[in-house]
Protein backbone atom coordinates (compact mmCIF):
# COMPACT_ATOMS: atom_id res chain seq x y z
CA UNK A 1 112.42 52.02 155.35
CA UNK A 2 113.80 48.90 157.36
CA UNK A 3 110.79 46.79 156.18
CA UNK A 4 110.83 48.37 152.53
CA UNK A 5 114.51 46.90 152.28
CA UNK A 6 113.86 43.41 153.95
CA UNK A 7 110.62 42.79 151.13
CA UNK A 8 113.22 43.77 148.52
CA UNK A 9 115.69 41.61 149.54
CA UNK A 10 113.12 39.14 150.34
CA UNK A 11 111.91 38.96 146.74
CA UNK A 12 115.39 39.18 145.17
CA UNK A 13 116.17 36.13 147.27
CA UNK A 14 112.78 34.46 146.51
CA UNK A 15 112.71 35.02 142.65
CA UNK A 16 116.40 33.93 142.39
CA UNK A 17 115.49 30.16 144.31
CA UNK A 18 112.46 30.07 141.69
CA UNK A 19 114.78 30.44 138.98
CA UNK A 20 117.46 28.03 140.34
CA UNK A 21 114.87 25.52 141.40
CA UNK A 22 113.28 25.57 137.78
CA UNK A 23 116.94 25.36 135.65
CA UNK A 24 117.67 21.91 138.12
CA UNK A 25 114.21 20.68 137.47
CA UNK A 26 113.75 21.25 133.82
CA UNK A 27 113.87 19.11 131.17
CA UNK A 28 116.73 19.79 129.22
CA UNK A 29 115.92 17.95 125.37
CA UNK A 30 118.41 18.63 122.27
CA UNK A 31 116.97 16.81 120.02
CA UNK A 32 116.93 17.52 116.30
CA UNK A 33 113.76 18.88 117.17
CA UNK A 34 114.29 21.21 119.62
CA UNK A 35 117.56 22.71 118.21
CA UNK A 36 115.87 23.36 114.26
CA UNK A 37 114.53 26.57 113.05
CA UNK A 38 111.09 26.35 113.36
CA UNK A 39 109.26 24.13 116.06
CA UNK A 40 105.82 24.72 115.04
CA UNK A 41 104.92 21.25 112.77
CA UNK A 42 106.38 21.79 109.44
CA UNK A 43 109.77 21.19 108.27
CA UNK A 44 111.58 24.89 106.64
CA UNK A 45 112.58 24.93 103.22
CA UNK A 46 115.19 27.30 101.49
CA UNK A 47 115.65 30.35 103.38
CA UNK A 48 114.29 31.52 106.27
CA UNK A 49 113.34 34.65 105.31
CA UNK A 50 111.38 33.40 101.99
CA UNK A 51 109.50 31.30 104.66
CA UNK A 52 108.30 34.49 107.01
CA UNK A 53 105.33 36.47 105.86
CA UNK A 54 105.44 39.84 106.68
CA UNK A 55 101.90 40.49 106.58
CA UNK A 56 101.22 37.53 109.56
CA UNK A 57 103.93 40.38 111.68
CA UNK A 58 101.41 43.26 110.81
CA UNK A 59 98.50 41.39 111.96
CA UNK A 60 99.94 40.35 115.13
CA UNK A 61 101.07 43.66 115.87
CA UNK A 62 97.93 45.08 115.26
CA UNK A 63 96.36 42.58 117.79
CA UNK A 64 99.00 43.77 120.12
CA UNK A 65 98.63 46.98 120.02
CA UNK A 66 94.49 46.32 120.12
CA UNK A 67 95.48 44.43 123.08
CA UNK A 68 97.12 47.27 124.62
CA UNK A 69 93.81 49.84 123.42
CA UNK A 70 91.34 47.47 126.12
CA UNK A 71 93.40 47.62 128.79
CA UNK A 72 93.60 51.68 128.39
CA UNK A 73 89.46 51.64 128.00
CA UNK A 74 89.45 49.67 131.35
CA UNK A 75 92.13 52.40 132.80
CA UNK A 76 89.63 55.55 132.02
CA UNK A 77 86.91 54.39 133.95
CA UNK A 78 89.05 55.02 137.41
CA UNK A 79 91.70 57.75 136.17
CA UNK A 80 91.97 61.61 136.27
CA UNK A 81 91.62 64.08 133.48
CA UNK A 82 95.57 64.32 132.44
CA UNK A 83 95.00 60.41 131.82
CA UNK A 84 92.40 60.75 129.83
CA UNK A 85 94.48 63.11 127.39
CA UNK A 86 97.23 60.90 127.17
CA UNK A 87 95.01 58.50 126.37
CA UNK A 88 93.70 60.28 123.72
CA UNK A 89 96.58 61.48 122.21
CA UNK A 90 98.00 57.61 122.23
CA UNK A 91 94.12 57.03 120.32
CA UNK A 92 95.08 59.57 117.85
CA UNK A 93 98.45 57.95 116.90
CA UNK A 94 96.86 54.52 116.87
CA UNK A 95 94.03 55.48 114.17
CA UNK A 96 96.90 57.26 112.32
CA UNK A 97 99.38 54.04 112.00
CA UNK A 98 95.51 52.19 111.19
CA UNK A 99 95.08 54.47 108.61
CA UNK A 100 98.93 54.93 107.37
CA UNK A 101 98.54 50.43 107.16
CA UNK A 102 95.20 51.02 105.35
CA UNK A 103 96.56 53.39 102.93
CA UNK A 104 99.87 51.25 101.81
CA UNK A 105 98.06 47.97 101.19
CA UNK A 106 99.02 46.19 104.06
CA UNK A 107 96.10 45.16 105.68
CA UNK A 108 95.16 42.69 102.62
CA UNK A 109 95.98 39.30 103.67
CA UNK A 110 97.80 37.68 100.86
CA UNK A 111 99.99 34.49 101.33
């Protein structure tokens, strides 16, 4: 229990010099730049929620949530059989949101 308590502490201790160590070091910019809106090459005009494309959130959640599908595959190969039914019931409620996005329209990509 001793030794339990000293890696705790340990890693508390470790993980808070990281974090110190990396606010002293790090660059601190404010530019006009860094402080806008959007910091991915183009400059936003009007509002910023005529600029956001809802459809470019769906498809990124979707790869998400694909994302999180693999690493469940992977997890079958070494589990137990109450695993395996969770997994399928999380399969089930994937292919139903799939299907509930297929059947509203919102897996056509329109800009």
């Amino acid at each position: 229990m001793l030794t339990l308590i000293m890696v705790l502490l340990f890693t508390l201790v470790l993980l808070l010099a990281f974090y110190v160590i990396n606010f002293i070091l790090s660059i601190k910019d404010m530019g006009k730049n860094k402080l806008s809106a959007f910091e991915c090459g183009f400059v936003s005009v009007g509002k910023i929620q005529n600029s956001f494309s809802i459809h470019f959130f769906i498809m990124m959640l979707m790869f998400v949530i694909f994302d999180l599908e693999i690493v469940m595959f992977l997890g079958i190969l070494v589990s137990d059989i109450s695993s395996y039914i969770s997994f399928l019931m999380m399969f089930v409620f994937i292919l139903g949101g799939f299907y509930m996005e297929w059947w509203y329209g919102k897996l056509v990509w329109v800009i």
